[in-house]
PDB file of N, CA and C in Angstrom:
ATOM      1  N   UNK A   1      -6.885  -3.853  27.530  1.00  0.00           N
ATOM      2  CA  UNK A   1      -8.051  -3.232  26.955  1.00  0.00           C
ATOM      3  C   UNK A   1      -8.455  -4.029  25.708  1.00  0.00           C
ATOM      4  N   UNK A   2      -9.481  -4.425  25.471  1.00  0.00           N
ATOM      5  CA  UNK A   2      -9.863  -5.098  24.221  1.00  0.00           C
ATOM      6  C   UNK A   2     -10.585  -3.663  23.150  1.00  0.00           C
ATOM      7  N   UNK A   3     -10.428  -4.872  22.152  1.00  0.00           N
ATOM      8  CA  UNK A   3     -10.472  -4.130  20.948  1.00  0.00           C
ATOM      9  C   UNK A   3     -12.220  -4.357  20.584  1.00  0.00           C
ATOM     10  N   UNK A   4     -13.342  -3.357  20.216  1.00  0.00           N
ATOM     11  CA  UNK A   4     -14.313  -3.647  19.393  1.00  0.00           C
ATOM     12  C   UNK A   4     -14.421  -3.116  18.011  1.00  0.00           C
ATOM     13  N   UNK A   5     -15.132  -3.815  17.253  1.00  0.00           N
ATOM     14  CA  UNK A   5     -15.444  -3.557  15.767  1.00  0.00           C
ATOM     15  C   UNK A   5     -16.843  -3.033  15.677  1.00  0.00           C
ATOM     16  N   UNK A   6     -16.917  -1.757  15.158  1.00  0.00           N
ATOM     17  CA  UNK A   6     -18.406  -1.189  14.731  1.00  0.00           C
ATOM     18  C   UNK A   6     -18.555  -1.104  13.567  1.00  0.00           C
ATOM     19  N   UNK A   7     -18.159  -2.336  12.943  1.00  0.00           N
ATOM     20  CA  UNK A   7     -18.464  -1.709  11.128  1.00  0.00           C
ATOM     21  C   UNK A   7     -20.056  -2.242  10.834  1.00  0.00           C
ATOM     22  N   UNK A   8     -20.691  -2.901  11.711  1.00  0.00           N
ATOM     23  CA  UNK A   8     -21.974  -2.760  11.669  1.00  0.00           C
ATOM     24  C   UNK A   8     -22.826  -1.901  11.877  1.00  0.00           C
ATOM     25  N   UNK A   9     -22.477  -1.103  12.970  1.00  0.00           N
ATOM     26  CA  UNK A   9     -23.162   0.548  12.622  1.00  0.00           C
ATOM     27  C   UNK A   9     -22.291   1.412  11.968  1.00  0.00           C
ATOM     28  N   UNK A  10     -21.039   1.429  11.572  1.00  0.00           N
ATOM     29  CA  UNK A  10     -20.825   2.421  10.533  1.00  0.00           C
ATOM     30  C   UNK A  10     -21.495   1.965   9.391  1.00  0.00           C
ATOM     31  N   UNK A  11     -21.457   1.202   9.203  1.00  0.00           N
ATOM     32  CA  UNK A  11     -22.165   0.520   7.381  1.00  0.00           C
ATOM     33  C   UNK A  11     -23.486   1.088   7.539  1.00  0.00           C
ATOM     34  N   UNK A  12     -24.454   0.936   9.102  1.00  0.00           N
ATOM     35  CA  UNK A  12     -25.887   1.295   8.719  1.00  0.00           C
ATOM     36  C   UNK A  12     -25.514   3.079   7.892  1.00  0.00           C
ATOM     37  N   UNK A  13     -25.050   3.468   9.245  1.00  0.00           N
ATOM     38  CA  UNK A  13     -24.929   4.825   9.273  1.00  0.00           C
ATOM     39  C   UNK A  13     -24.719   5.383   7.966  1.00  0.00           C
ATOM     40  N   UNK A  14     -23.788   4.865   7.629  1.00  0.00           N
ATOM     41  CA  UNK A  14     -23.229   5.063   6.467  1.00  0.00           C
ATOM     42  C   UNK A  14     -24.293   4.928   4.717  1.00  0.00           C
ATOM     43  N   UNK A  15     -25.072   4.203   5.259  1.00  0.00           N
ATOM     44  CA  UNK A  15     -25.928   3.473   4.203  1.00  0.00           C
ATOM     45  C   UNK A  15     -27.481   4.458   4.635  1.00  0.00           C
ATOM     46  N   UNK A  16     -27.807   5.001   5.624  1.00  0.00           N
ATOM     47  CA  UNK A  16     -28.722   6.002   5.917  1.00  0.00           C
ATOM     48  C   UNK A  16     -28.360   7.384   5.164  1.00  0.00           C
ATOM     49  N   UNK A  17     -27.630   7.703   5.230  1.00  0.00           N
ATOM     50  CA  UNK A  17     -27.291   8.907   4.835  1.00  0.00           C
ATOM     51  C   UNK A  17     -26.913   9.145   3.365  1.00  0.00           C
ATOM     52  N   UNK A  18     -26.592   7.666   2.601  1.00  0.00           N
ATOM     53  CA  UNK A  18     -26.727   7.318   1.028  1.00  0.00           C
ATOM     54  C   UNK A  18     -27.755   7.471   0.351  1.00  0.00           C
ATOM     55  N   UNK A  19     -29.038   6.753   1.618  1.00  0.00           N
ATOM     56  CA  UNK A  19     -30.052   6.813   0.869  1.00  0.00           C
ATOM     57  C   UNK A  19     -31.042   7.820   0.971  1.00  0.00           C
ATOM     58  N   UNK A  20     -30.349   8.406   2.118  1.00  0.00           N
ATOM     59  CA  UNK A  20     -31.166   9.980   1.851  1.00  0.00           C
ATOM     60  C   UNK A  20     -31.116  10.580   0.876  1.00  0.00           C
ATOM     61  N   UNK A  21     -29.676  10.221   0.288  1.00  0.00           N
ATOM     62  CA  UNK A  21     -29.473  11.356  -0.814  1.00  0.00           C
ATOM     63  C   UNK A  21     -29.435  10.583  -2.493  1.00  0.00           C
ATOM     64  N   UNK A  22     -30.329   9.697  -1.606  1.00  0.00           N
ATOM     65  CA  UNK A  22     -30.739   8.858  -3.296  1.00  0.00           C
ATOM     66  C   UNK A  22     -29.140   8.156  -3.913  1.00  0.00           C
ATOM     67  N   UNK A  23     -28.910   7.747  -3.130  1.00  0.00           N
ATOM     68  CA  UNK A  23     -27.159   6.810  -3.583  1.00  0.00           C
ATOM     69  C   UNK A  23     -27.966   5.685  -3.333  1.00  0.00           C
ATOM     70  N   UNK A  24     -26.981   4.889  -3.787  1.00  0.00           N
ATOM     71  CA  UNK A  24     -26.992   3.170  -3.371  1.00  0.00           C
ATOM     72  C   UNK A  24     -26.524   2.922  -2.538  1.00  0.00           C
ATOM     73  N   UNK A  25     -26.786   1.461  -1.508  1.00  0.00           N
ATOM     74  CA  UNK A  25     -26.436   1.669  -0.129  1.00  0.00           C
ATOM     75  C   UNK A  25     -24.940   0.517  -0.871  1.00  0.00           C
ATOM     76  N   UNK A  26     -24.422   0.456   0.287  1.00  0.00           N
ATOM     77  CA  UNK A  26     -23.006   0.117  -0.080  1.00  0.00           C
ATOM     78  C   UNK A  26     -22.697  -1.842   1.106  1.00  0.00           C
ATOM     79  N   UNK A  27     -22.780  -2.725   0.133  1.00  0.00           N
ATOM     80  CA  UNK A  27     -22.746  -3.507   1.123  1.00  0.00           C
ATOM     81  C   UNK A  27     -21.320  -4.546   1.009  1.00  0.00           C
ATOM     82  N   UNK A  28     -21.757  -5.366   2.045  1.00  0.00           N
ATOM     83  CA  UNK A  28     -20.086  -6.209   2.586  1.00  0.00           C
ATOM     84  C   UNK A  28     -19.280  -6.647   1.129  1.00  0.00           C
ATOM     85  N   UNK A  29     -20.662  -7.295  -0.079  1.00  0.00           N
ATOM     86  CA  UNK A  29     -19.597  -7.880  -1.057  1.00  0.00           C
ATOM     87  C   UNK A  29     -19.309  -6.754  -2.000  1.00  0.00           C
ATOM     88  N   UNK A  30     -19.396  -5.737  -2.069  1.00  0.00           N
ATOM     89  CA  UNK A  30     -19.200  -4.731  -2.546  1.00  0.00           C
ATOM     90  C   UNK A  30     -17.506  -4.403  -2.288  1.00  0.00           C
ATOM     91  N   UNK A  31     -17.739  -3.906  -0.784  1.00  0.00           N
ATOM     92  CA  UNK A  31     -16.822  -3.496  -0.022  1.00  0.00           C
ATOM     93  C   UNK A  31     -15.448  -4.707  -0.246  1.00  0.00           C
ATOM     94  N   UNK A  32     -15.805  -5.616  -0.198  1.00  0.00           N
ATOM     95  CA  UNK A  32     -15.073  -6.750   0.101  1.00  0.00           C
ATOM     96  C   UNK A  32     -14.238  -6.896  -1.545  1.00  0.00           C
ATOM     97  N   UNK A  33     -15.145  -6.614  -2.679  1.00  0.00           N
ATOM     98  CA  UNK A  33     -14.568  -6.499  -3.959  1.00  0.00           C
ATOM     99  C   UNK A  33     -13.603  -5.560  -4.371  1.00  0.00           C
ATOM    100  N   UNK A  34     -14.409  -4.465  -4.099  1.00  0.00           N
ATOM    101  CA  UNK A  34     -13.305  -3.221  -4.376  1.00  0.00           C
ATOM    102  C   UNK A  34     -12.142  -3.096  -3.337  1.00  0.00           C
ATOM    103  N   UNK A  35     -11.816  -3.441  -2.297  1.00  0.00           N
ATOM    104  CA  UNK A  35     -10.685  -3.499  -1.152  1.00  0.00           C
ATOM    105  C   UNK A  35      -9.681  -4.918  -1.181  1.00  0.00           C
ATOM    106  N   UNK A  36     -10.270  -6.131  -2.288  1.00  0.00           N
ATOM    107  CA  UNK A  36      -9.633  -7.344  -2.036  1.00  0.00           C
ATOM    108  C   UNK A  36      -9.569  -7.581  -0.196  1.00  0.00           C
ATOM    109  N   UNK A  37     -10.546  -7.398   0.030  1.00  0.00           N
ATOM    110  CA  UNK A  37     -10.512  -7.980   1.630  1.00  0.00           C
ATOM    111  C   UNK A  37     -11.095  -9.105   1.453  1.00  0.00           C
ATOM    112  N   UNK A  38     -11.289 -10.757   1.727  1.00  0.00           N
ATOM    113  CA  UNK A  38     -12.153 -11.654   1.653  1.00  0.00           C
ATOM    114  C   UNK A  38     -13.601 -11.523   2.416  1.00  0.00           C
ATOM    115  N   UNK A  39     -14.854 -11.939   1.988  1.00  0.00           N
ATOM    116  CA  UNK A  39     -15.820 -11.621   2.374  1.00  0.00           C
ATOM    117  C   UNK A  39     -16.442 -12.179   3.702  1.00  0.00           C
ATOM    118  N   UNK A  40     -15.727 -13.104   3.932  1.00  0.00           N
ATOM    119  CA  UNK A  40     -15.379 -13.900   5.315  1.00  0.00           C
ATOM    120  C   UNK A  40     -15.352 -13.014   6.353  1.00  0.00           C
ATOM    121  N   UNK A  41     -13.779 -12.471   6.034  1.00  0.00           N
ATOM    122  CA  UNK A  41     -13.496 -11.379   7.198  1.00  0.00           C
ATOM    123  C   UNK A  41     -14.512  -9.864   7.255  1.00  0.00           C
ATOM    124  N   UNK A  42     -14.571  -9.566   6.548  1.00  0.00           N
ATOM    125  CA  UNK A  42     -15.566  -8.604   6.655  1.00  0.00           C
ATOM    126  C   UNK A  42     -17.206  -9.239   7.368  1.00  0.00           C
ATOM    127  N   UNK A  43     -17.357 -10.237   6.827  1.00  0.00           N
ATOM    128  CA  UNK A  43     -18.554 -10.726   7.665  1.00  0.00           C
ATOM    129  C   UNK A  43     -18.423 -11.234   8.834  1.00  0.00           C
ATOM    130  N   UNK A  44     -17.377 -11.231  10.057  1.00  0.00           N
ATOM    131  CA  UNK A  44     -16.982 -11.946  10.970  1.00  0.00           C
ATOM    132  C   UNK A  44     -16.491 -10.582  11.616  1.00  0.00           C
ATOM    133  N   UNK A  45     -16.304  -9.126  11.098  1.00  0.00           N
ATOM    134  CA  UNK A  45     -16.453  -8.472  11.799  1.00  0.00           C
ATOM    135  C   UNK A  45     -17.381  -7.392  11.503  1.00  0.00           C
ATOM    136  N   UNK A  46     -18.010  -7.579  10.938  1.00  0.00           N
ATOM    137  CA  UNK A  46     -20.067  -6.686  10.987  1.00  0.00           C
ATOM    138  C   UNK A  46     -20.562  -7.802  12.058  1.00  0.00           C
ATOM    139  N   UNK A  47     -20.216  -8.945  12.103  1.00  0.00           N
ATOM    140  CA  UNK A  47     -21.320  -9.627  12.879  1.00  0.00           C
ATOM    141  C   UNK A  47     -20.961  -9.577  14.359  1.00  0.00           C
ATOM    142  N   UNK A  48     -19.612  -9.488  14.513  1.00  0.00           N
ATOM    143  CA  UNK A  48     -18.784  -9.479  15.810  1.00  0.00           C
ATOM    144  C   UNK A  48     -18.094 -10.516  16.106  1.00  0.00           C
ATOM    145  N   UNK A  49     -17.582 -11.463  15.248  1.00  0.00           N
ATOM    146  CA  UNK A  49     -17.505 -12.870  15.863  1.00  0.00           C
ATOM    147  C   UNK A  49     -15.526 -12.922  15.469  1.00  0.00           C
ATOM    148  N   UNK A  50     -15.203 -11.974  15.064  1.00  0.00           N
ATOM    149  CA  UNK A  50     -13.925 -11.328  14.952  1.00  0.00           C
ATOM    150  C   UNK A  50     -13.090 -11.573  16.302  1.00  0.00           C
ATOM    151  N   UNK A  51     -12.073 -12.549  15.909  1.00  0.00           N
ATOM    152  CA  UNK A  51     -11.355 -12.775  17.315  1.00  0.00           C
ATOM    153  C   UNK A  51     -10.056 -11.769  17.226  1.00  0.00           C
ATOM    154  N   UNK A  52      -9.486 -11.368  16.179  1.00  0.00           N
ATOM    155  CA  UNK A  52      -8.096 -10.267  15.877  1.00  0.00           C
ATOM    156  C   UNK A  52      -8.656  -9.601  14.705  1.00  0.00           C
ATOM    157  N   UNK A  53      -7.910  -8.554  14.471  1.00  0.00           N
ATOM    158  CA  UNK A  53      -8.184  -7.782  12.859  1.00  0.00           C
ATOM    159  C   UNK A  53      -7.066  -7.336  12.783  1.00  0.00           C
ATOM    160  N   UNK A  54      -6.521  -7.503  11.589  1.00  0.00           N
ATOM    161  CA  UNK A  54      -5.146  -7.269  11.264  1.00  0.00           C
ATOM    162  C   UNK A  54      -4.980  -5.769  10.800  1.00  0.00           C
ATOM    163  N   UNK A  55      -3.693  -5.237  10.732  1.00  0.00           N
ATOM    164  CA  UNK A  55      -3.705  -3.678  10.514  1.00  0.00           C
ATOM    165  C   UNK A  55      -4.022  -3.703   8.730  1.00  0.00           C
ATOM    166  N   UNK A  56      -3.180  -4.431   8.084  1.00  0.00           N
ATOM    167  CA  UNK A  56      -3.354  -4.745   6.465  1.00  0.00           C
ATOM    168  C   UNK A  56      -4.834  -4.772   6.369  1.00  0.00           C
ATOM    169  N   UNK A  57      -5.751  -5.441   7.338  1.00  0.00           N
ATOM    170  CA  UNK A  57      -6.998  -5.091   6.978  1.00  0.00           C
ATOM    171  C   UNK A  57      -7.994  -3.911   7.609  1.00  0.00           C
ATOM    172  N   UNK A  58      -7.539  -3.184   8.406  1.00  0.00           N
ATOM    173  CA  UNK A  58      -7.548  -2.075   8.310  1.00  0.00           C
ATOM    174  C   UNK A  58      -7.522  -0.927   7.142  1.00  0.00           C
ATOM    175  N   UNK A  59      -6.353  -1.104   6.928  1.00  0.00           N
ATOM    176  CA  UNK A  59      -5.640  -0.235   5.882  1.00  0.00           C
ATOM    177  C   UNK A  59      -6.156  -0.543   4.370  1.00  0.00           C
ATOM    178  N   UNK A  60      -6.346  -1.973   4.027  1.00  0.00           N
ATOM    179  CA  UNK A  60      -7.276  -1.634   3.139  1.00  0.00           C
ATOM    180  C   UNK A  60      -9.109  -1.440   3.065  1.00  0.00           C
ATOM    181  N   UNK A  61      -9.548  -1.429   4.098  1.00  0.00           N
ATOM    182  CA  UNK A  61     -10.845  -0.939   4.432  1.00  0.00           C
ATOM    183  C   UNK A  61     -10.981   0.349   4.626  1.00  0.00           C
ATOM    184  N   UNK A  62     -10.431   1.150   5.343  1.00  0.00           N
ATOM    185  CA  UNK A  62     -10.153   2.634   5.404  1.00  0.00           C
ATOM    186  C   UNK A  62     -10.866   3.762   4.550  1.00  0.00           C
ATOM    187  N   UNK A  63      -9.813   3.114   3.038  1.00  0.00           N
ATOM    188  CA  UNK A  63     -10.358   4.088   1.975  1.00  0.00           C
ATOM    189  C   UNK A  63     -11.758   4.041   1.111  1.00  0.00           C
ATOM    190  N   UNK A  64     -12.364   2.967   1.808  1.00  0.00           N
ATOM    191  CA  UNK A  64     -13.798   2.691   1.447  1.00  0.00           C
ATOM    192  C   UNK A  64     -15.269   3.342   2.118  1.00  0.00           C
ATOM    193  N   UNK A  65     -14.360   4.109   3.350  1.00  0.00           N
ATOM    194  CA  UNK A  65     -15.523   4.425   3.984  1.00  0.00           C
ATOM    195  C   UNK A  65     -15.079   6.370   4.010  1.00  0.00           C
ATOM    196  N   UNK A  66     -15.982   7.116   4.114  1.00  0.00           N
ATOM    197  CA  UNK A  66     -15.901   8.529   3.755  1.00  0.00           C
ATOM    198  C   UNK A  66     -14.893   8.974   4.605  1.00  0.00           C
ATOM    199  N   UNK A  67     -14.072   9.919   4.596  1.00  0.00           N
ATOM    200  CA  UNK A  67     -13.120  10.861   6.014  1.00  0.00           C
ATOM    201  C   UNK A  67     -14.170  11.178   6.618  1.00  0.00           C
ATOM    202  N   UNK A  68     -15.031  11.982   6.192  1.00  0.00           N
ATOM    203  CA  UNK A  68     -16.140  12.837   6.966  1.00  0.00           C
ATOM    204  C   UNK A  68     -16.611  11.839   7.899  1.00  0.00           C
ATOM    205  N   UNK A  69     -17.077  10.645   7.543  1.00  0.00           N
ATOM    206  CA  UNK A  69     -17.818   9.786   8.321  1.00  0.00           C
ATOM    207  C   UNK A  69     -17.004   9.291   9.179  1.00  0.00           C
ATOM    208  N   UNK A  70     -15.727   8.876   9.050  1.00  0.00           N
ATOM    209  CA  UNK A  70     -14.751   8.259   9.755  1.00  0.00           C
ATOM    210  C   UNK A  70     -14.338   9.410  11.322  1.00  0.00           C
ATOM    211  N   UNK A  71     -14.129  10.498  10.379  1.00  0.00           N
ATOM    212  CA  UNK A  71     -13.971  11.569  11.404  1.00  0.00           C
ATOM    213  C   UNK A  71     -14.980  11.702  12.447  1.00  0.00           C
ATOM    214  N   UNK A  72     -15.965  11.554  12.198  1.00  0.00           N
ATOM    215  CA  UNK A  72     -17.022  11.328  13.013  1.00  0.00           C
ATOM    216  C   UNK A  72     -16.969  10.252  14.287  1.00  0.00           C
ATOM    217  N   UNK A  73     -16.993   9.094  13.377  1.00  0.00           N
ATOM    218  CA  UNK A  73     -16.976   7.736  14.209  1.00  0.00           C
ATOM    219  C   UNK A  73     -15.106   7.802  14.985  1.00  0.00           C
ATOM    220  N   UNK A  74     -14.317   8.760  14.606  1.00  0.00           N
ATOM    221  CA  UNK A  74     -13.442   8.636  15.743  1.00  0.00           C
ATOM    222  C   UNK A  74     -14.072   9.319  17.003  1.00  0.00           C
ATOM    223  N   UNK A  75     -14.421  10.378  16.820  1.00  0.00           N
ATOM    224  CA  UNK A  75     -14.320  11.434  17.471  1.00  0.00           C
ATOM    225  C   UNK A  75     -15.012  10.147  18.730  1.00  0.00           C
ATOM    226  N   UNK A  76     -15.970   9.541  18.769  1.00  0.00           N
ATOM    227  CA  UNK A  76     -16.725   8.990  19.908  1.00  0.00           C
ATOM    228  C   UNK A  76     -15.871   8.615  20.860  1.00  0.00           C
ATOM    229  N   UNK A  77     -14.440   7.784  20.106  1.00  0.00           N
ATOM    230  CA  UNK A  77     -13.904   7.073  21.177  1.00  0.00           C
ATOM    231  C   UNK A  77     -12.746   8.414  21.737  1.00  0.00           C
ATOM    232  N   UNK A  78     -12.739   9.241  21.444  1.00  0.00           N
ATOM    233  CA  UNK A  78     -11.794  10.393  22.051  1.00  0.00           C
ATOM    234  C   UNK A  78     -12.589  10.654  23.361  1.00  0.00           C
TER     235      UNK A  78
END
């Protein structure tokens, strides 16, 4: 079974619902600053061109994106 990456529609998603509520939208070098993830990898998997993703980068991406929202975006693949 292969693996896909949707952090290109979680980020929209995620960034719609910011700016509904008058937030700032939240983008890769942002994300990439506050998580110490390099901005490379984060841009290689918003774009799709991601050949592995490591769990360490997982784990520090995680706490950047809401539970609520996350909870959400599991539920699809259940």
């Amino acid at each position: 079974m292969s693996v896909s990456c949707r952090l290109r529609l979680l980020l929209a998603q995620l960034n719609v619902e910011r700016a509904k509520s008058g937030q700032l939208t939240i983008s890769l070098r942002r994300i990439a600053q506050e998580s110490e993830i390099a901005q490379s990898v984060l841009v290689s998997l918003h774009t799709g061109r991601s050949q592995r993703v490591d769990y360490a980068t997982i784990d520090r991406l995680l706490p950047h994106l809401p539970q609520s929202f996350l909870s959400g975006a599991y539920r699809q693949f259940v």
